[in-house]
PDB file of N, CA and C in Angstrom:
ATOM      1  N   UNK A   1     -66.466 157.403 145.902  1.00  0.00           N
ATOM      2  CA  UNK A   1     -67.332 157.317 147.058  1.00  0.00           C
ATOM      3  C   UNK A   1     -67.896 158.712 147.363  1.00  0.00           C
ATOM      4  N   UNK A   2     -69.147 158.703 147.725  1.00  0.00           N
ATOM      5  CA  UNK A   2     -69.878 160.098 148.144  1.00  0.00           C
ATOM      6  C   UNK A   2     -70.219 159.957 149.355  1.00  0.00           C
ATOM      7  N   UNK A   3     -69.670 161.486 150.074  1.00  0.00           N
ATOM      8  CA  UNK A   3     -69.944 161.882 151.502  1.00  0.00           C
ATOM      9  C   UNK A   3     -70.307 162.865 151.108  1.00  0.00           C
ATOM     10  N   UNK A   4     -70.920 163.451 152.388  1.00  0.00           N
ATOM     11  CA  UNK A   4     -71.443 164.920 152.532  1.00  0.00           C
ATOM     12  C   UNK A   4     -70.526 165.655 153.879  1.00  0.00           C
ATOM     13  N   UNK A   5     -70.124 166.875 153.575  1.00  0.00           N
ATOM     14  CA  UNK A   5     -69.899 167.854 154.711  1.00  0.00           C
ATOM     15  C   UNK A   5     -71.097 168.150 155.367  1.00  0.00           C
ATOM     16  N   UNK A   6     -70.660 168.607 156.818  1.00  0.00           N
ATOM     17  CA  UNK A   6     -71.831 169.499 157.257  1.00  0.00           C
ATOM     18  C   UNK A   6     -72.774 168.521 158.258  1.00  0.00           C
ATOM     19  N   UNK A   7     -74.159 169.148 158.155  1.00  0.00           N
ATOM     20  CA  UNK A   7     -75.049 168.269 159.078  1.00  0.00           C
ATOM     21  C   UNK A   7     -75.705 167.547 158.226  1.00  0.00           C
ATOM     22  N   UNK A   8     -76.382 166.207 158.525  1.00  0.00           N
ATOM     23  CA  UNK A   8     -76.619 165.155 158.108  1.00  0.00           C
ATOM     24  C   UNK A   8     -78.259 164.891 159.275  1.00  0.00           C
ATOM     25  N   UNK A   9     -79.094 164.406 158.452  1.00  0.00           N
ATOM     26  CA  UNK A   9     -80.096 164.245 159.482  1.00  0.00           C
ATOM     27  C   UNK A   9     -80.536 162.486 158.927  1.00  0.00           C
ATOM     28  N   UNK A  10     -81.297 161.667 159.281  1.00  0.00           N
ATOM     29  CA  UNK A  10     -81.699 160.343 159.220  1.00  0.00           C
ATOM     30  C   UNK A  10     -83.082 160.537 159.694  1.00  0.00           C
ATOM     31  N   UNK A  11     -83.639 159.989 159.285  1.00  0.00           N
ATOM     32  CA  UNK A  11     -85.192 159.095 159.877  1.00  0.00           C
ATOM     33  C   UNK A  11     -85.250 158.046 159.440  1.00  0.00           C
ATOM     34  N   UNK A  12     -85.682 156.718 160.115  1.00  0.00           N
ATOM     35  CA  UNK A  12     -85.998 155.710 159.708  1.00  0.00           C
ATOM     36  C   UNK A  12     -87.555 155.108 160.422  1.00  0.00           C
ATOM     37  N   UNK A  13     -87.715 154.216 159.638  1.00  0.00           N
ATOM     38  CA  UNK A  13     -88.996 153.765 160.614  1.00  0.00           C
ATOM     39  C   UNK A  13     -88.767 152.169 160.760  1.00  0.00           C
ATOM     40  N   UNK A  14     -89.518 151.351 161.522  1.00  0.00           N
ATOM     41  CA  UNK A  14     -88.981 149.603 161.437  1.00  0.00           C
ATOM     42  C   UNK A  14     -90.301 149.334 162.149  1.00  0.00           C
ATOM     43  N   UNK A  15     -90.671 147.772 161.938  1.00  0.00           N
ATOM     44  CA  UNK A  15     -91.785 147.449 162.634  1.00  0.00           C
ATOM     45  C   UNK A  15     -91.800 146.240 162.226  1.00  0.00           C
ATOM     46  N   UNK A  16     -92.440 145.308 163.313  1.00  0.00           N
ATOM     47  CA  UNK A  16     -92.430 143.921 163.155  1.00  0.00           C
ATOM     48  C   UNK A  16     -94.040 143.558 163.916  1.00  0.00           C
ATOM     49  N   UNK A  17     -94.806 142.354 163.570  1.00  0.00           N
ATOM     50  CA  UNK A  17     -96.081 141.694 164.113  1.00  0.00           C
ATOM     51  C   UNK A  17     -96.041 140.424 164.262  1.00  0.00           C
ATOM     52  N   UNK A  18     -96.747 140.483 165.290  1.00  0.00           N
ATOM     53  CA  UNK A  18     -96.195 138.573 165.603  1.00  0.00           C
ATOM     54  C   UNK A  18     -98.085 138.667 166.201  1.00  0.00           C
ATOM     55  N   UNK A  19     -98.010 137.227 166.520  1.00  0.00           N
ATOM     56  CA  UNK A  19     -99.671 136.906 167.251  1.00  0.00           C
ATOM     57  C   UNK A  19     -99.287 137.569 168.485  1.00  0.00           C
ATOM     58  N   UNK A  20     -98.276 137.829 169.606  1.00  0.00           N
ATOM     59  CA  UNK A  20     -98.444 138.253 171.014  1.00  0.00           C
ATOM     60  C   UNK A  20     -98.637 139.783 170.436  1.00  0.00           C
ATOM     61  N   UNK A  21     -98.548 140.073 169.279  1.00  0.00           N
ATOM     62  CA  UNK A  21     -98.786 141.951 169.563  1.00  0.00           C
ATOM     63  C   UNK A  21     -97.922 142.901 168.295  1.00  0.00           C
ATOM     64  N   UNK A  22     -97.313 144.082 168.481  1.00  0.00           N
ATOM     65  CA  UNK A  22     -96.462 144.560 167.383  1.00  0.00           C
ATOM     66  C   UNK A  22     -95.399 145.413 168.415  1.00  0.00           C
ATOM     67  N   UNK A  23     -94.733 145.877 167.425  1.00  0.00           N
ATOM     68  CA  UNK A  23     -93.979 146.407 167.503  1.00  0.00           C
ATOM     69  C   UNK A  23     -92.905 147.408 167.082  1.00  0.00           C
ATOM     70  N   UNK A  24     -93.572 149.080 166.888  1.00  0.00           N
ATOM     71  CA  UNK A  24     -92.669 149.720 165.731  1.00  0.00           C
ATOM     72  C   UNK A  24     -91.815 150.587 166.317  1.00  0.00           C
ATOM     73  N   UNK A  25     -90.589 151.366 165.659  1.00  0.00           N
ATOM     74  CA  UNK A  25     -89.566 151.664 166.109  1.00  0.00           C
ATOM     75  C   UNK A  25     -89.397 153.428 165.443  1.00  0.00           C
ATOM     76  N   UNK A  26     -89.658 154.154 165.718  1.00  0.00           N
ATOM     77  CA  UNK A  26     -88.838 155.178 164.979  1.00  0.00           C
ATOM     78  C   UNK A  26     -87.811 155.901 165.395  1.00  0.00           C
ATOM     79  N   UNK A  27     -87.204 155.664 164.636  1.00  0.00           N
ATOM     80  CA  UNK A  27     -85.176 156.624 164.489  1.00  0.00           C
ATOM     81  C   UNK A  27     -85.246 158.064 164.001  1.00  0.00           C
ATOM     82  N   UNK A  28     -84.555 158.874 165.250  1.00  0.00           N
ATOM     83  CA  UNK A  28     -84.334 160.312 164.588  1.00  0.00           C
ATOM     84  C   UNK A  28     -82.691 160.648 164.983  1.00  0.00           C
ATOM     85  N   UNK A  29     -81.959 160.485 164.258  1.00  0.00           N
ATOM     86  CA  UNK A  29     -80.412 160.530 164.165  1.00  0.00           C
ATOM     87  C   UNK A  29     -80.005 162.344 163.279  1.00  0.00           C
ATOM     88  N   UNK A  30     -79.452 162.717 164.576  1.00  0.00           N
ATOM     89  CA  UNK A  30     -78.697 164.238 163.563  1.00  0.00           C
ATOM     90  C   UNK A  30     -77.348 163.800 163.980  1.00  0.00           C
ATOM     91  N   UNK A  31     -76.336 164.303 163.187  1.00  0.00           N
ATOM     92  CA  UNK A  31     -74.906 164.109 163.312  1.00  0.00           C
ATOM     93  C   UNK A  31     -74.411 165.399 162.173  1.00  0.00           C
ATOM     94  N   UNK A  32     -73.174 165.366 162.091  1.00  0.00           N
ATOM     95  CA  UNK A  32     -72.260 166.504 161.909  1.00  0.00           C
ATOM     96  C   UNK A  32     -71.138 165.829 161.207  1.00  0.00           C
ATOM     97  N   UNK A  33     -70.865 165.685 159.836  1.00  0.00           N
ATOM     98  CA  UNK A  33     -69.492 165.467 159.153  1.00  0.00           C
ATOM     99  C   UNK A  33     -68.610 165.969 159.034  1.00  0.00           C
ATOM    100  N   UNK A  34     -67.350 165.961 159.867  1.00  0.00           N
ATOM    101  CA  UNK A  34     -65.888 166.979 159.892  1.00  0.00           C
ATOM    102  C   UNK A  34     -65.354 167.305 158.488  1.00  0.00           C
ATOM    103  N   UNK A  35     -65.042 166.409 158.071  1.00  0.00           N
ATOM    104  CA  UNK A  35     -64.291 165.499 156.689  1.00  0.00           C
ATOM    105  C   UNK A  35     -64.422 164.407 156.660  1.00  0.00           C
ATOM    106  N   UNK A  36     -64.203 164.055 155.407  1.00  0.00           N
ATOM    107  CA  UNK A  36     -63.911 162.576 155.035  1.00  0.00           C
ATOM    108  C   UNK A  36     -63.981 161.742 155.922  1.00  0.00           C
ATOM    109  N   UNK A  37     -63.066 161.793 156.847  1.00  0.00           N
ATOM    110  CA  UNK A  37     -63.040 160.444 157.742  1.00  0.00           C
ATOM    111  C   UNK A  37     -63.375 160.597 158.795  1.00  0.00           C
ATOM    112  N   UNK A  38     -64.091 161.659 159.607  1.00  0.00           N
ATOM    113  CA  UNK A  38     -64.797 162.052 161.054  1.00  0.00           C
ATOM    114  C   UNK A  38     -65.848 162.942 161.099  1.00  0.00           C
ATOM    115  N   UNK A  39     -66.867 162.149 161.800  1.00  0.00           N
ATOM    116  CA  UNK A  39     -68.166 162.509 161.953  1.00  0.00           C
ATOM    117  C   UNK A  39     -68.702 162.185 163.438  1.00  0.00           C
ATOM    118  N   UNK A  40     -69.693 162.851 163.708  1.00  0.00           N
ATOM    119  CA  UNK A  40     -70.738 162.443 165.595  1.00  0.00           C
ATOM    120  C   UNK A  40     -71.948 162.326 164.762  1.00  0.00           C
ATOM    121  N   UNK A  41     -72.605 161.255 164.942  1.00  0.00           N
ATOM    122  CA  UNK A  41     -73.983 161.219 165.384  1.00  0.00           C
ATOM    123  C   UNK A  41     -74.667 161.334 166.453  1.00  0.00           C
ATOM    124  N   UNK A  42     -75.801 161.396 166.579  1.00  0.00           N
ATOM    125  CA  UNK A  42     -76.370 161.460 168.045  1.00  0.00           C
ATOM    126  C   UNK A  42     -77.876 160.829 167.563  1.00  0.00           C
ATOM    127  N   UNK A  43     -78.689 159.690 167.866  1.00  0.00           N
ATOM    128  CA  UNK A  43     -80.019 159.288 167.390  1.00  0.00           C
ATOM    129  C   UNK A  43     -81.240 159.096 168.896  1.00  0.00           C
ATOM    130  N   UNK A  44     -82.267 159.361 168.724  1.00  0.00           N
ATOM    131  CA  UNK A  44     -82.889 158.677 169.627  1.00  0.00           C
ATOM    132  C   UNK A  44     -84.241 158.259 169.227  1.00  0.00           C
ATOM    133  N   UNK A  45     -84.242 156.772 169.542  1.00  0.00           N
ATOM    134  CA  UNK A  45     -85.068 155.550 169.275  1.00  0.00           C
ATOM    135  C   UNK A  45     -86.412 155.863 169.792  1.00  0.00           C
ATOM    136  N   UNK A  46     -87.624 155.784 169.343  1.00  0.00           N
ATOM    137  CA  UNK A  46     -89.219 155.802 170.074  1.00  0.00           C
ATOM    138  C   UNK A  46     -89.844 155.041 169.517  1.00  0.00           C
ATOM    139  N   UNK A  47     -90.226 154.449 170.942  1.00  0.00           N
ATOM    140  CA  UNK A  47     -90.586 152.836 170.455  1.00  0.00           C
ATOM    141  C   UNK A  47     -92.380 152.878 171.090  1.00  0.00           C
ATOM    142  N   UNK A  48     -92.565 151.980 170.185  1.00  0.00           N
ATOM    143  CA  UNK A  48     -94.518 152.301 170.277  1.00  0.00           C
ATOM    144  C   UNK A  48     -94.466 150.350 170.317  1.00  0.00           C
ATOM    145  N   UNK A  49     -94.869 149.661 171.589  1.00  0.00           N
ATOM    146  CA  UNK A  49     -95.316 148.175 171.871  1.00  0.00           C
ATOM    147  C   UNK A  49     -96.787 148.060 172.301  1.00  0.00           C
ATOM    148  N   UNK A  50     -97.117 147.470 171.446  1.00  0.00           N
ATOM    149  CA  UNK A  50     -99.053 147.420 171.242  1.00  0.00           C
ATOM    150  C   UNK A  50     -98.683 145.343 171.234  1.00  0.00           C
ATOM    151  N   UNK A  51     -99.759 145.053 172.681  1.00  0.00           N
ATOM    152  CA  UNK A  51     -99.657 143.803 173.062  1.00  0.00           C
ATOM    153  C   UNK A  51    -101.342 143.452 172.169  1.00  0.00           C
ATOM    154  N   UNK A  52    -101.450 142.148 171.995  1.00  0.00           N
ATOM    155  CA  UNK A  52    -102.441 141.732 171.630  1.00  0.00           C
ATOM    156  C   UNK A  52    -103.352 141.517 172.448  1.00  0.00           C
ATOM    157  N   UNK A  53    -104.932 142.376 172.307  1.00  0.00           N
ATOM    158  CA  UNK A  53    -105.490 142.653 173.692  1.00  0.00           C
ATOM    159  C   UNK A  53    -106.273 140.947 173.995  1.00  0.00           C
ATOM    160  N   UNK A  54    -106.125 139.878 173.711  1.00  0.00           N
ATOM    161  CA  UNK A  54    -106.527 138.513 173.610  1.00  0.00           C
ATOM    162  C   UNK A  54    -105.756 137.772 174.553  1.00  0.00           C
ATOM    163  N   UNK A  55    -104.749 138.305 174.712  1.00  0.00           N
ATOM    164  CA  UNK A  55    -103.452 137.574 175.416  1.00  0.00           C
ATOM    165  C   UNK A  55    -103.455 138.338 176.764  1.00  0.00           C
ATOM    166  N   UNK A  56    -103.524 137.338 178.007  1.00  0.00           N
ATOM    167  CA  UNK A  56    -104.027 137.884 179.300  1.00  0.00           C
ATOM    168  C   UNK A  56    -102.388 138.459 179.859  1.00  0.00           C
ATOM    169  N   UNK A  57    -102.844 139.277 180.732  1.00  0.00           N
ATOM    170  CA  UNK A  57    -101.308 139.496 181.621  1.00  0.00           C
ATOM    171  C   UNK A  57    -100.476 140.154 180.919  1.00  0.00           C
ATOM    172  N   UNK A  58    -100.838 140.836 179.704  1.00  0.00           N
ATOM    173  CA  UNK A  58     -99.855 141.819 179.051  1.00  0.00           C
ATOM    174  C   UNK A  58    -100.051 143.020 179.073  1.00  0.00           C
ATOM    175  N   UNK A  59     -99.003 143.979 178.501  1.00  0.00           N
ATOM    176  CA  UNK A  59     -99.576 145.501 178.546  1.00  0.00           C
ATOM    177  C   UNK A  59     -98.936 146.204 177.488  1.00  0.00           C
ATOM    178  N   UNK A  60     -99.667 146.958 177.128  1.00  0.00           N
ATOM    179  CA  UNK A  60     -98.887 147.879 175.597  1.00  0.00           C
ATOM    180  C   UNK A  60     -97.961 149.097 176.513  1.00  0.00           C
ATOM    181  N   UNK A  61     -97.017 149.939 175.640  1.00  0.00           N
ATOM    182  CA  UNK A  61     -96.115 150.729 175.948  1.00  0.00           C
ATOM    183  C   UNK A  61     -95.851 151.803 175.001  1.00  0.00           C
ATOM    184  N   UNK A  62     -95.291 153.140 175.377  1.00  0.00           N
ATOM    185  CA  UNK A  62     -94.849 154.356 174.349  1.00  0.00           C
ATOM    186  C   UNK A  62     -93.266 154.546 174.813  1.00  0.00           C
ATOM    187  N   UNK A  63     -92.450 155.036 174.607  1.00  0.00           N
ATOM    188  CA  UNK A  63     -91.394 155.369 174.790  1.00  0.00           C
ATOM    189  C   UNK A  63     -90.401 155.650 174.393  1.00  0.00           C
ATOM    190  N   UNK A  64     -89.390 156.432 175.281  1.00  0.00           N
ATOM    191  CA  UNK A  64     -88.331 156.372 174.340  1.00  0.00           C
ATOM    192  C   UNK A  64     -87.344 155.462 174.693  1.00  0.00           C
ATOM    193  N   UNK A  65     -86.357 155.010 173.735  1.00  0.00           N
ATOM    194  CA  UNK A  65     -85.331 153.852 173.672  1.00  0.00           C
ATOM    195  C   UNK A  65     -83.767 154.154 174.519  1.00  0.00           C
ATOM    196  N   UNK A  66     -82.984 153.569 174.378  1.00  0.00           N
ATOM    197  CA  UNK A  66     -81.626 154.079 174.583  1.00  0.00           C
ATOM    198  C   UNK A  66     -81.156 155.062 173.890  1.00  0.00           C
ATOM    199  N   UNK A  67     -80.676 155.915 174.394  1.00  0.00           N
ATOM    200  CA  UNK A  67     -79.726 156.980 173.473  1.00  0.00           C
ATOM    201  C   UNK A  67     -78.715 156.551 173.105  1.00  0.00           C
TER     202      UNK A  67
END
């Protein structure tokens, strides 16, 4: 099995479309590997919601997610 010491960084991206609109996600996760078996991450989520401008009574959004 392969680990890494040290700091560790992540990006991810995710996104989904439906007819009411979209919806994409990006992940920025840094964390810190002790050893082998203990590590912290820490990530925070920014989320981009684009409503379909056809569909009445909605609204698009920027933000950030839960920590």
């Amino acid at each position: 099995m392969l680990y890494s010491l040290g700091l560790i960084w992540y990006e991810s991206v995710q996104g989904s479309s439906h007819v009411d609109g979209r919806v994409t996600r990006f992940d920025s996760i840094v964390g810190h590997n002790f050893n082998r078996y203990f590590g912290a991450d820490l990530g925070v989520p920014f989320l981009f919601v684009r409503a379909d401008t056809t569909t009445s009574g909605t609204t698009s959004a920027n933000g950030i997610g839960n920590v």
